[in-house]
Protein backbone atom coordinates (compact mmCIF):
# COMPACT_ATOMS: atom_id res chain seq x y z
CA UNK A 1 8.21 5.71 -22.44
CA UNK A 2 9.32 1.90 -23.37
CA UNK A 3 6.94 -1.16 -23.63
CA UNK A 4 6.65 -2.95 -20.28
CA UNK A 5 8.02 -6.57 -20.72
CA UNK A 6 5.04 -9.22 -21.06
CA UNK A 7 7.03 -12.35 -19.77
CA UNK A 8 7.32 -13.31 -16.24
CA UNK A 9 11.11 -14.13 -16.63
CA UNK A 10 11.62 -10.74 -18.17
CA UNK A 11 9.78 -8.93 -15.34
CA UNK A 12 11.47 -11.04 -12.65
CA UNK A 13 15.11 -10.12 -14.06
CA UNK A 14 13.98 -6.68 -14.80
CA UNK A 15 13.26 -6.41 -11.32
CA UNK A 16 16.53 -8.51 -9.62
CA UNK A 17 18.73 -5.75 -11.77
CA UNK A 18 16.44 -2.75 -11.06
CA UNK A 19 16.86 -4.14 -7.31
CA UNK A 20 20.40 -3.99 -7.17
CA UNK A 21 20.80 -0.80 -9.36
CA UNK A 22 17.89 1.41 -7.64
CA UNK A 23 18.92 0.44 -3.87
CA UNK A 24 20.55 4.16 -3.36
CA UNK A 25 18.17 6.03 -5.36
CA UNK A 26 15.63 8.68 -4.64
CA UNK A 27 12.47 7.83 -4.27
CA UNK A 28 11.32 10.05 -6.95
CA UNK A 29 13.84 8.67 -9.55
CA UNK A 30 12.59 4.84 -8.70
CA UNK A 31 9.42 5.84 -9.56
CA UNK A 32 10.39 7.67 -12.95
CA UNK A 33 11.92 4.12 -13.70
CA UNK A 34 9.00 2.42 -12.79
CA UNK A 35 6.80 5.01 -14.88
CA UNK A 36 9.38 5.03 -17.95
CA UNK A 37 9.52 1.08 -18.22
CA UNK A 38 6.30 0.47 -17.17
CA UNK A 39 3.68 3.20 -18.43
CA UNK A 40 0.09 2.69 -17.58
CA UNK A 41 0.82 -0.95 -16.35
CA UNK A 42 2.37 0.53 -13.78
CA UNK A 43 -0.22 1.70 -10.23
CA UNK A 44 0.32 2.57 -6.76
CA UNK A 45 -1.79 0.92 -4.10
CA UNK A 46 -3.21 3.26 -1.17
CA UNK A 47 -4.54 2.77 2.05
CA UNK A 48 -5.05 6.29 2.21
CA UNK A 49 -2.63 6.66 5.54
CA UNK A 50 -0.87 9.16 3.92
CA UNK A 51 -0.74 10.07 0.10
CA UNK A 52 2.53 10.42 0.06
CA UNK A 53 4.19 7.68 -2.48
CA UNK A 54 0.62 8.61 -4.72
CA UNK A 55 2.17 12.13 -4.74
CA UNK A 56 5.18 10.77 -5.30
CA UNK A 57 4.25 8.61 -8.68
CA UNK A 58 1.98 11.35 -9.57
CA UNK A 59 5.52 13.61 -10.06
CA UNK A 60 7.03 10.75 -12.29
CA UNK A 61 3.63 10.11 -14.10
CA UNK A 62 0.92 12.00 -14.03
CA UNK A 63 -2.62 11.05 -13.95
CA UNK A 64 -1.34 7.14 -12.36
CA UNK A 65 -3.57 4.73 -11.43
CA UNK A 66 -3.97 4.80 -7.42
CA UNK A 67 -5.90 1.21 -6.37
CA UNK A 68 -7.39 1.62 -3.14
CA UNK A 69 -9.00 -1.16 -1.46
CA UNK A 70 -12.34 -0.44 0.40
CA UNK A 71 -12.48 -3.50 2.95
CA UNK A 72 -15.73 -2.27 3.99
CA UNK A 73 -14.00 -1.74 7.11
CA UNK A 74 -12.53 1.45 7.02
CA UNK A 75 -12.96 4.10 9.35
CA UNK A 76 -14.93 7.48 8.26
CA UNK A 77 -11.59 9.50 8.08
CA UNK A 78 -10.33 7.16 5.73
CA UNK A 79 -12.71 7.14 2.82
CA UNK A 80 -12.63 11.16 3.42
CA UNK A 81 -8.85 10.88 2.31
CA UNK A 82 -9.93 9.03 -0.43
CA UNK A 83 -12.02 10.92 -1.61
CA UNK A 84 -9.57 14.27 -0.68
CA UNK A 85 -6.85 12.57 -2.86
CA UNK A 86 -8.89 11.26 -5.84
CA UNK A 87 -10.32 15.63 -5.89
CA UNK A 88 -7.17 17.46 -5.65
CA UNK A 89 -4.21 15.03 -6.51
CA UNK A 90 -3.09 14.27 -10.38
CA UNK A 91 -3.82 10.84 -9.98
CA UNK A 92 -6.84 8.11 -10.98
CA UNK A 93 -8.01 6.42 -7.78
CA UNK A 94 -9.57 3.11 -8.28
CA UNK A 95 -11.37 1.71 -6.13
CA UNK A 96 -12.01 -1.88 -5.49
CA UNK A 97 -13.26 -4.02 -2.60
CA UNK A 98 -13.91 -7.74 -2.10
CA UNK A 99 -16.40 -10.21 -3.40
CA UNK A 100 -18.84 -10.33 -0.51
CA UNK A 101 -20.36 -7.11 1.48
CA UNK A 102 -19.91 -7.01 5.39
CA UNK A 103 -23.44 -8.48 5.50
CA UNK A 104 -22.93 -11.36 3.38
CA UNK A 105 -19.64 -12.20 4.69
CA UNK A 106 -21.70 -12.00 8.07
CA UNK A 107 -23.99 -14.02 6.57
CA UNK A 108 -21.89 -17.29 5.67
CA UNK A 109 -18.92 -17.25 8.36
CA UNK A 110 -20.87 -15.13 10.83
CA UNK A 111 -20.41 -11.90 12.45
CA UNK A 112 -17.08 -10.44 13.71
CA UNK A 113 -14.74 -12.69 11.93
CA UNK A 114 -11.73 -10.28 12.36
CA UNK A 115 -12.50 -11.04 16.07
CA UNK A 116 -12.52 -14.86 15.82
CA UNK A 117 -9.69 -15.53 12.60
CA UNK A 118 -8.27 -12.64 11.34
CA UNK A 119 -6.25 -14.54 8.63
CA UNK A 120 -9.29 -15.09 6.76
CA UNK A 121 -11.23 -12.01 7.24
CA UNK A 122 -7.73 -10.31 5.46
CA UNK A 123 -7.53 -12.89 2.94
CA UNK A 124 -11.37 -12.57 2.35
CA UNK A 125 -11.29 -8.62 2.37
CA UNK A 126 -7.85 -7.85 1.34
CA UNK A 127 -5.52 -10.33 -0.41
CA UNK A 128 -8.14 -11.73 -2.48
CA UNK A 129 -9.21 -8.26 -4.06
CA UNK A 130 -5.74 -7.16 -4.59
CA UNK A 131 -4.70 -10.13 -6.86
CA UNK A 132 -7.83 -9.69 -8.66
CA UNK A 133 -7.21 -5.73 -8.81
CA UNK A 134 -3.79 -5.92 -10.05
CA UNK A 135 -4.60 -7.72 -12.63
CA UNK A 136 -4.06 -5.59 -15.31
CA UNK A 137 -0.55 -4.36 -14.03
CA UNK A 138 3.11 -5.41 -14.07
CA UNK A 139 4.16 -3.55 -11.41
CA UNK A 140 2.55 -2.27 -8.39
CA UNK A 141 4.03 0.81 -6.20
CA UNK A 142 3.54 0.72 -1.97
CA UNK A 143 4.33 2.57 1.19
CA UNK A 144 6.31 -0.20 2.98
CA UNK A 145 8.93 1.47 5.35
CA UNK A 146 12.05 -0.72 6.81
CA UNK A 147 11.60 1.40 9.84
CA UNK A 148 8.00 0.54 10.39
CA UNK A 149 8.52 -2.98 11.87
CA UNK A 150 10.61 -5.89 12.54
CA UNK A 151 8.68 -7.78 9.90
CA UNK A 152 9.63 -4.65 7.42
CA UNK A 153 13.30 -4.10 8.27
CA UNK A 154 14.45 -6.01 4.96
CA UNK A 155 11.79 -4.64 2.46
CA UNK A 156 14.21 -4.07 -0.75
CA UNK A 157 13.02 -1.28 -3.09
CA UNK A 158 12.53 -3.29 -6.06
CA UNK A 159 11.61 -6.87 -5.90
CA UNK A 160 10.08 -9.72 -7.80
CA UNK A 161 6.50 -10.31 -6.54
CA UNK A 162 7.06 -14.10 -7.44
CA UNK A 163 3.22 -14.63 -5.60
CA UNK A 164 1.53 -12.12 -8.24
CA UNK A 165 4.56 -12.46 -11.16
CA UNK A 166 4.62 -8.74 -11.12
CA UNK A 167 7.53 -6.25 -10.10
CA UNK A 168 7.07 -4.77 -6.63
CA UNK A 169 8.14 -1.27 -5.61
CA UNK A 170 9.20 0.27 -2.24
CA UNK A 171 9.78 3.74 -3.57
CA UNK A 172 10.29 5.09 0.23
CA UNK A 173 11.69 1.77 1.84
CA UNK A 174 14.84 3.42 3.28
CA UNK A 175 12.60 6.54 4.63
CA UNK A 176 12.19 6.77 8.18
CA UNK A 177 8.90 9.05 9.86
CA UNK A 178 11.03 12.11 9.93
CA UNK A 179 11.57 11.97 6.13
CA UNK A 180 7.70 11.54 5.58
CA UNK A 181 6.85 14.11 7.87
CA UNK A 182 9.56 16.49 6.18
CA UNK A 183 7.66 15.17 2.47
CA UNK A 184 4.19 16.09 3.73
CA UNK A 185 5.77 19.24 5.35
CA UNK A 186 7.01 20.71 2.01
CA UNK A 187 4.64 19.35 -0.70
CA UNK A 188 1.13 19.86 1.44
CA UNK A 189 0.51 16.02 0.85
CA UNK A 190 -2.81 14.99 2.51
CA UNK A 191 -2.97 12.58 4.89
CA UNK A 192 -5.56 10.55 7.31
CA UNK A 193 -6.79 12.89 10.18
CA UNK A 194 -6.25 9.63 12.67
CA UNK A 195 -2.99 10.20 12.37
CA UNK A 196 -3.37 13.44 14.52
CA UNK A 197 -5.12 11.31 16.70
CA UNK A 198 -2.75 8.65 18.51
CA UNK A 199 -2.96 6.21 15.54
CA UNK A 200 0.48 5.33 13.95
CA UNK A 201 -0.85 2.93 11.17
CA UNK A 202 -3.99 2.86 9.55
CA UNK A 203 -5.71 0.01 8.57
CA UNK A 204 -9.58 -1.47 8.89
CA UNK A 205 -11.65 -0.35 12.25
CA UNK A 206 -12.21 -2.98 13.90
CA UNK A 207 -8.32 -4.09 14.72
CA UNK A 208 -7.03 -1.23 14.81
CA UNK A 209 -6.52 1.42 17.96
CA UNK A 210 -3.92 4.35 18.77
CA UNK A 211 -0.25 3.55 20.05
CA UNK A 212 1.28 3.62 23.05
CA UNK A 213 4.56 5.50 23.72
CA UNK A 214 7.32 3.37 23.10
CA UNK A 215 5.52 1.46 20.71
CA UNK A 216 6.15 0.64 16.87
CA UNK A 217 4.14 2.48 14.42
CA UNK A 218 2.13 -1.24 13.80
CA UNK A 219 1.53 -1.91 17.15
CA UNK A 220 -2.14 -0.93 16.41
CA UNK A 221 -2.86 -3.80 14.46
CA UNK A 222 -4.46 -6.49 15.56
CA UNK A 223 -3.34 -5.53 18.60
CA UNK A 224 -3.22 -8.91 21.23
CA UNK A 225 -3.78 -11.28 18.14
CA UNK A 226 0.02 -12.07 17.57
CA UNK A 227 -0.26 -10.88 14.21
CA UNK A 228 1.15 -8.17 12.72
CA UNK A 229 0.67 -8.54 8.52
CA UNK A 230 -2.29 -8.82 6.64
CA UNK A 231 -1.02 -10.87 4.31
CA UNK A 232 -0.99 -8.88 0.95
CA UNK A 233 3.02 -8.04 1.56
CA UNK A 234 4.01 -12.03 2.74
């Protein structure tokens, strides 16, 4: 396992080469580069949809660092798969979560902001915690899907995260739902009981409900509120 690079210029052509060199691979040999270059300064992040790219990085490197972000939002089902995950999987689940409790969010902006500006109730609850949580990393692992929206139809598999200077990784970007479904099928990867339950995406409570037929997979979120990112992948 090599030394991660510590400059931002060598992480940001590190990842413009791995980009262009990875495009066709498997998502299981991405993730053995991303665990051979980057050892333990490499992490997955989780919203505990699925557990599939955690199961994934936990093949290429056991014992990784899974960052979860507890908005204080979640639904029940979700910190259960949390929980499920950090048991039985060969992975270290962090958890994190954001400055301010529900309450004293409440407290200075007043109740329901995801109802009134969603922007800043994710870049309060989300955003903010990440940068601070992947701190310690140079690369950072998600579940982003091309197929999952319009807004996701480009994701590339390796990037440069110029926002954080770190090296971003869509180990299942070319996937589509059949392919995870297949995954989970064969491996016995856990996933979020909503998901039997009309919900295509996962994300905090409050704006979030089950899809209609026909509908995207994010159609869920913040449904009516023309928005459909929470910021952390913009």
């Amino acid at each position: 396992m090599t030394t991660a690079p510590h400059t931002a210029e060598d992480l940001r052509v590190l990842a413009e080469q791995a980009g262009r060199d990875l495009e066709e691979a498997s998502a299981l040999d991405v993730l053995r580069w991303a665990a051979d270059t980057f050892g333990p300064r490499f992490c997955v992040t989780s919203s505990m949809e699925d557990a599939v790219v955690a199961h994934l990085a936990s093949r290429a490197l056991p014992g990784v660092d899974v960052v979860f972000l507890d908005t204080g939002y979640h639904f029940p089902e979700t910190i259960g798969t949390r929980d499920a995950v950090a048991a039985v999987m060969d992975v270290n689940v962090i958890t994190i979560g954001p400055r301010q409790s529900v309450a004293e969010q409440d407290a200075q902006y007043g109740p329901k902001l995801h109802d009134r500006d969603p922007d800043l109730c994710c870049a309060l609850r989300k955003v903010a915690p990440l940068e601070e949580g992947l701190r310690g990393y140079d690369a950072w692992a998600t579940g982003l899907r091309r197929d999952e929206s319009p807004t996701r139809a480009n994701t590339p598999v390796v990037a440069w995260d110029a926002k954080r200077q770190k090296v971003k990784i869509a180990p299942i970007a070319r996937w589509t739902q059949d392919d995870v479904e297949a995954y989970v099928a064969e491996h016995g990867v856990l996933t979020n009981p909503l998901l039997m339950d009309g919900y295509a995406s996962v994300g905090c409570a409050p704006c979030t409900r089950r899809v209609l037929e026909g509908e995207d997979a994010r159609a869920g979120r913040w449904a009516g509120l023309g928005k459909t990112e929470c910021g952390i992948h913009l």
